[in-house]
Protein backbone atom coordinates (compact mmCIF):
# COMPACT_ATOMS: atom_id res chain seq x y z
CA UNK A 1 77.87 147.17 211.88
CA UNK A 2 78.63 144.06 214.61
CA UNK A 3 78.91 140.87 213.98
CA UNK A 4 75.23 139.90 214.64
CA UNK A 5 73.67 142.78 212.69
CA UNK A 6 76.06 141.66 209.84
CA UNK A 7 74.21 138.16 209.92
CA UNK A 8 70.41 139.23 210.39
CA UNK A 9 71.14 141.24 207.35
CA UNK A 10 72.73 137.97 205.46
CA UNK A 11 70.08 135.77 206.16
CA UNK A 12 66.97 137.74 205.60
CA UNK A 13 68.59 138.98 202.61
CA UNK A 14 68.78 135.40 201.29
CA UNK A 15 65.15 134.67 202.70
CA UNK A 16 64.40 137.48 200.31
CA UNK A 17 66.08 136.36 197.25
CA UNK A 18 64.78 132.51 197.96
CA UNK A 19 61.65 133.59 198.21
CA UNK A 20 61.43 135.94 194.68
CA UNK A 21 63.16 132.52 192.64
CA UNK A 22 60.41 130.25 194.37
CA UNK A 23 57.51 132.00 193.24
CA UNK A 24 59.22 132.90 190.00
CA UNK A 25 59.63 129.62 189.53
CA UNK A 26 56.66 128.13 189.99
CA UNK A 27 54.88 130.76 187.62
CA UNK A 28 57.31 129.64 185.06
CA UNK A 29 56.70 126.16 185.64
CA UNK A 30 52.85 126.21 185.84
CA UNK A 31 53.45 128.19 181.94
CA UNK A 32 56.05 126.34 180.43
CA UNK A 33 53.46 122.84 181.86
CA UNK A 34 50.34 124.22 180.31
CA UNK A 35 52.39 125.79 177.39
CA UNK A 36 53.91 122.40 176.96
CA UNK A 37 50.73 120.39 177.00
CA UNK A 38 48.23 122.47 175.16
CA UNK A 39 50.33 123.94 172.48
CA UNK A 40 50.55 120.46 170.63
CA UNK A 41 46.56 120.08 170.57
CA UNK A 42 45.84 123.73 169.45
CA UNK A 43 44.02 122.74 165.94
CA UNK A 44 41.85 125.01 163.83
CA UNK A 45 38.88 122.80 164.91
CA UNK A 46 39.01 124.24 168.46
CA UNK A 47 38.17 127.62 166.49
CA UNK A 48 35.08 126.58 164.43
CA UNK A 49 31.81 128.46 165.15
CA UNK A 50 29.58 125.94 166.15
CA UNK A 51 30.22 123.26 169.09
CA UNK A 52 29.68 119.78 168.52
CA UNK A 53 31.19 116.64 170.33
CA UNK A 54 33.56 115.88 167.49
CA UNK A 55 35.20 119.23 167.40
CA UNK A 56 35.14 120.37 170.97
CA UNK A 57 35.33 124.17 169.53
CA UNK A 58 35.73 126.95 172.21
CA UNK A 59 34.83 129.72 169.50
CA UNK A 60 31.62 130.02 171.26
CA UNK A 61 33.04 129.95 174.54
CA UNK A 62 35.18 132.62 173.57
CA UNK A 63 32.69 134.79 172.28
CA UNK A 64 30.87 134.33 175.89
CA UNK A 65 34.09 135.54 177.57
CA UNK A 66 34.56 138.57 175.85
CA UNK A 67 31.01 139.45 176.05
CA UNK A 68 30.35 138.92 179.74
CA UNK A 69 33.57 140.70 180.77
CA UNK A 70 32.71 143.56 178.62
CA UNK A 71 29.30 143.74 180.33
CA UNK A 72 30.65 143.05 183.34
CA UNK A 73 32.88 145.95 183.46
CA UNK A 74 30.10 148.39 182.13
CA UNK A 75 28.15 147.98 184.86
CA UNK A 76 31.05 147.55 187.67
CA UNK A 77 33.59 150.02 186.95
CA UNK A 78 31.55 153.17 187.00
CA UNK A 79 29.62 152.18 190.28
CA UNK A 80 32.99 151.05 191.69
CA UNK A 81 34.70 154.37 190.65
CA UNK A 82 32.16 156.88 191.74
CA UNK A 83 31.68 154.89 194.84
CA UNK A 84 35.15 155.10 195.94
CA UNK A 85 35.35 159.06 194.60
CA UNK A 86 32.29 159.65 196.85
CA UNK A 87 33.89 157.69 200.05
CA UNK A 88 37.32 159.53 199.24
CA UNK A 89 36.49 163.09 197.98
CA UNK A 90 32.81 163.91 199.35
CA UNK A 91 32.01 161.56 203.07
CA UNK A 92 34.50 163.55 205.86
CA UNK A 93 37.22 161.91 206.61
CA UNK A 94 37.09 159.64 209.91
CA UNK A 95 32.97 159.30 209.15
CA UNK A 96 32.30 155.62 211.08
CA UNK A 97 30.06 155.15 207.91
CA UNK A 98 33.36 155.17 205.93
CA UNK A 99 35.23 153.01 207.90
CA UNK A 100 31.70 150.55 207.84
CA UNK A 101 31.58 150.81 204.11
CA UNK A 102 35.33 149.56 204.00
CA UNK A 103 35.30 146.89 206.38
CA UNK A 104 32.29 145.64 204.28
CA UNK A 105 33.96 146.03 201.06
CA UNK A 106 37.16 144.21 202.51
CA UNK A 107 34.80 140.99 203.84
CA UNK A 108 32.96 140.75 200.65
CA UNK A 109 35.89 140.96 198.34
CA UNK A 110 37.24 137.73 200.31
CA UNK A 111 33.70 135.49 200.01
CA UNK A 112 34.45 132.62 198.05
CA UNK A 113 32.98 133.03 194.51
CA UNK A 114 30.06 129.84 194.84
CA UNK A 115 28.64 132.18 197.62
CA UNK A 116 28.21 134.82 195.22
CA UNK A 117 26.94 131.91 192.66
CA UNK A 118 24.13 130.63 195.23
CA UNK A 119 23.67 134.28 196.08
CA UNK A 120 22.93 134.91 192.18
CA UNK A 121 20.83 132.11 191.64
CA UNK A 122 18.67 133.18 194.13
CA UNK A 123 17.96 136.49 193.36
CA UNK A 124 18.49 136.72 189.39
CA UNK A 125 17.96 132.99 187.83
CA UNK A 126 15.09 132.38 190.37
CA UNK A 127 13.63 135.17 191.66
CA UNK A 128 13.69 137.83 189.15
CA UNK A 129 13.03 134.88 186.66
CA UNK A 130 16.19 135.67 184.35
CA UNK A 131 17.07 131.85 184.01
CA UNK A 132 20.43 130.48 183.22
CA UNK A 133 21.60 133.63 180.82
CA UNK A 134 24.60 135.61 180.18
CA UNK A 135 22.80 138.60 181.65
CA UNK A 136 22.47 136.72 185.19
CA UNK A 137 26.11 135.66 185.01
CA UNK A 138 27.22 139.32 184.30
CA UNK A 139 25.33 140.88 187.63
CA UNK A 140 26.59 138.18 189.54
CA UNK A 141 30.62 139.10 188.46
CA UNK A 142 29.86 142.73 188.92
CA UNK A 143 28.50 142.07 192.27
CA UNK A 144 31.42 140.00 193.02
CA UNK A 145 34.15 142.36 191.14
CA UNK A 146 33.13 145.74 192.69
CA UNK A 147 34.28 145.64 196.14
CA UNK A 148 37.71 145.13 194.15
CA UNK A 149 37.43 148.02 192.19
CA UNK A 150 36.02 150.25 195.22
CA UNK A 151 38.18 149.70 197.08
CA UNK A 152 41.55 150.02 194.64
CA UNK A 153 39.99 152.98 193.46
CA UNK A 154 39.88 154.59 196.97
CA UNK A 155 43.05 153.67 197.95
CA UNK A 156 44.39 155.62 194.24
CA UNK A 157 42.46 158.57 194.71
CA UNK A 158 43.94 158.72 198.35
CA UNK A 159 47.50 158.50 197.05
CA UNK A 160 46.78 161.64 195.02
CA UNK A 161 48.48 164.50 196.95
CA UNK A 162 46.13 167.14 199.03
CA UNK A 163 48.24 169.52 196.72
CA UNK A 164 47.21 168.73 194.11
CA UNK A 165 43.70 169.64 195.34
CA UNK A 166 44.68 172.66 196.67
CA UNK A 167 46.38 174.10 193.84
CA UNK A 168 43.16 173.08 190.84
CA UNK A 169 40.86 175.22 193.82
CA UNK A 170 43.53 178.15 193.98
CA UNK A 171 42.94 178.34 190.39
CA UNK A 172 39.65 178.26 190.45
CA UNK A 173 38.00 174.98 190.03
CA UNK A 174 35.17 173.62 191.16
CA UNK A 175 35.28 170.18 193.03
CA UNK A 176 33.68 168.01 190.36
CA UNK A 177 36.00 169.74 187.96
CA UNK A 178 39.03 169.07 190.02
CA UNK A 179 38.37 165.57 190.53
CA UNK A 180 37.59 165.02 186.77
CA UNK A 181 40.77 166.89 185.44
CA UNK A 182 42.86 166.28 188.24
CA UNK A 183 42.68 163.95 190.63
CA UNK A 184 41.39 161.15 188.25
CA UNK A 185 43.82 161.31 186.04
CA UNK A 186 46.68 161.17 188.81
CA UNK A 187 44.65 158.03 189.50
CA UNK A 188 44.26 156.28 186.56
CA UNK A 189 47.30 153.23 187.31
CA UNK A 190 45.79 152.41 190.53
CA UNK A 191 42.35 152.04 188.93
CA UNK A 192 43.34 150.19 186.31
CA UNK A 193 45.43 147.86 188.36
CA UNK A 194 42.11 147.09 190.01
CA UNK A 195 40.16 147.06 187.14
CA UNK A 196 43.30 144.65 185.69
CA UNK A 197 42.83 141.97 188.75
CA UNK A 198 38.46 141.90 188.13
CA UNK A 199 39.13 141.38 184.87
CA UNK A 200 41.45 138.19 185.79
CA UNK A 201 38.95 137.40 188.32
CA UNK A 202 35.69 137.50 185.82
CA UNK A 203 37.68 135.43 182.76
CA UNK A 204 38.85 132.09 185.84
CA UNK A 205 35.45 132.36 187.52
CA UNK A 206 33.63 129.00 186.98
CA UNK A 207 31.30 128.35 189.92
CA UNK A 208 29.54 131.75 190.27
CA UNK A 209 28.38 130.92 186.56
CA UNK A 210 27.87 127.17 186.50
CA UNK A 211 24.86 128.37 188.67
CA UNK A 212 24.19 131.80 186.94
CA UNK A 213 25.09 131.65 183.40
CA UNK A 214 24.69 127.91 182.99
CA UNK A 215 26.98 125.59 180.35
CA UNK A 216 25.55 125.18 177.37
CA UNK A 217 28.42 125.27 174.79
CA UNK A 218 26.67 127.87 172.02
CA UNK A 219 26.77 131.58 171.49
CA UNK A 220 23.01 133.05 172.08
CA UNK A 221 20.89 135.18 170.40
CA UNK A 222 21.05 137.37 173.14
CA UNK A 223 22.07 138.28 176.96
CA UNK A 224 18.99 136.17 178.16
CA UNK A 225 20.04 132.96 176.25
CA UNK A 226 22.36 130.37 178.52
CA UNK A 227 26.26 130.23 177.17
CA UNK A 228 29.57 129.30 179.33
CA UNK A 229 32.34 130.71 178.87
CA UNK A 230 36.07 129.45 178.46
CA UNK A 231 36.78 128.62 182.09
CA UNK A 232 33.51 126.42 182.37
CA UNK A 233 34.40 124.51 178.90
CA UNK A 234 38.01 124.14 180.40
CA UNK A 235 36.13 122.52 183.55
CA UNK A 236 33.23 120.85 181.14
CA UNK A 237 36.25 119.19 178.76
CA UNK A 238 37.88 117.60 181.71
CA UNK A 239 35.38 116.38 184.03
CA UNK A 240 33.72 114.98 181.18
CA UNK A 241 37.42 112.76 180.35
CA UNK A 242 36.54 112.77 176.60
CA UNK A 243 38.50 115.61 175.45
CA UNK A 244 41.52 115.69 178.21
CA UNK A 245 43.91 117.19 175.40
CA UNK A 246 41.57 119.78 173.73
CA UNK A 247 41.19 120.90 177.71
CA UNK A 248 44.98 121.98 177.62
CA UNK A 249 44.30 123.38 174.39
CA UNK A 250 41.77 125.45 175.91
CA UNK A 251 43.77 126.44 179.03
CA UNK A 252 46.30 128.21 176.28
CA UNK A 253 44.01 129.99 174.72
CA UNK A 254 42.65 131.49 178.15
CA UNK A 255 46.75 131.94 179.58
CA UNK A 256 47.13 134.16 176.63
CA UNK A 257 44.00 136.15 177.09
CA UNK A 258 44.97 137.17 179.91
CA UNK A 259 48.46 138.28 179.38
CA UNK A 260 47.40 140.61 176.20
CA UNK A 261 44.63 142.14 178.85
CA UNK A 262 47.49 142.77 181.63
CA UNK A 263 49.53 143.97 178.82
CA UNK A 264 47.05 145.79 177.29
CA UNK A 265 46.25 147.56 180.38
CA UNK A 266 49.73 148.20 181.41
CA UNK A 267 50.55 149.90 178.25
CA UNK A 268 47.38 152.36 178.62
CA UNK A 269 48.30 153.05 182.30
CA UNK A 270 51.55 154.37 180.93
CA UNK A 271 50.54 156.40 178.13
CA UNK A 272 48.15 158.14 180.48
CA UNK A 273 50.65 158.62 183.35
CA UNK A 274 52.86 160.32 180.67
């Protein structure tokens, strides 16, 4: 190795490791500052099952997130999986209507998320006359989430090797029955990385539900009742400037949501990939 080759490989090794300590250290910062501020107002009152203005609870707000991601995922998942086994395993390879399905996919997954919120108000809260409810919030996030999961699903399935294929139909099986026994399962990280990032994406989303799923800080009888969940009562709790500390509080509680879901997740993709 010369004397220049010897240098290119010096610096852009150090532009590397720069670059891997400056994003790990802002991540740590941005925890260790919301750790820091919110851990110190945690209080059982932020846990009491009604809202009121003295308590600030985000109980109910809690109860919204877990419901609307649940629904959420119900109705996205399956429609994004059998899309993306349809695109992959059934359309011919090199079909334009393929390649127009995943250039769509790609542009819609990157349309900020108020879009989707106008988009939603439109059609569910106005048109189809669901008003501000959980159940207009939750088609809104599944339209929004399933380009994600499409298109993280196709690209799994396609890292599945033609083998693999090959060998299930040498043996016998059908092509339904080969994708279900063995091409799914070779799958299942990829998909659930996907599924992992929607899920991150429905629990921060605040302005495709301030005009879907509306604010009001109670749990409803049911999907068609108004509820926000604990992104919006983050944003409500600050912009409001009465309950600045409680807002931290709340900004915990959501942090550690979603590290049990990633870790959660993680730990399932690895029991099935055993």
């Amino acid at each position: 190795m010369n004397k220049t080759a010897k240098l290119q490989s010096i610096f852009l090794r150090t532009i590397v490791i720069l670059s891997a300590f400056i994003t790990v250290g802002v991540l740590v910062s941005i925890v260790a500052y919301i750790l820091y501020k919110g851990i110190p107002n945690l209080s059982l009152d932020l846990f009491e099952f009604e809202y009121n203005s003295e308590n600030v609870s985000l109980f109910p707000a809690l109860i919204n997130t877990v419901t609307m991601t649940l629904c959420t995922l119900l109705i996205a998942v399956p429609l994004g999986i059998f899309s993306a086994v349809y695109l992959t395993e059934y359309a011919k390879r090199g079909n334009k209507l393929v390649t127009v399905i995943g250039i769509t996919a790609e542009t819609l997954s990157g349309i900020p998320s108020i879009v989707y919120g106008l988009f939603g108000y439109l059609l569910f809260v106005t048109q189809m006359k669901w008003g501000y409810s959980l159940l207009a919030g939750t088609f809104t996030l599944s339209i929004m989430i399933l380009p994600t999961i499409m298109r993280t699903t196709e690209e799994a399935l396609k890292s599945v090797p033609d083998s693999y294929r090959e060998g299930s139909f040498g043996l016998g099986a059908g092509k339904l029955r080969t994708i279900f026994k063995i091409v799914l399962p070779s799958a299942i990280p990829g998909i659930l990385a996907g599924v992992i990032l929607s899920i991150g994406r429905i629990v921060g989303e605040t302005a495709a539900l301030i005009f879907t799923a509306g604010s009001v800080a109670q749990i409803p009888d049911d999907l068609m009742g108004s509820g926000r969940t604990l992104a919006i009562h983050l944003y409500a709790l600050w912009n409001e400037g009465l309950a600045a500390e409680q807002s931290y509080a709340t900004a915990v509680v959501l942090l550690v949501i979603v590290i049990l879901i990633n870790a959660a997740s993680s730990a399932i993709a690895k029991r099935i990939a055993k």
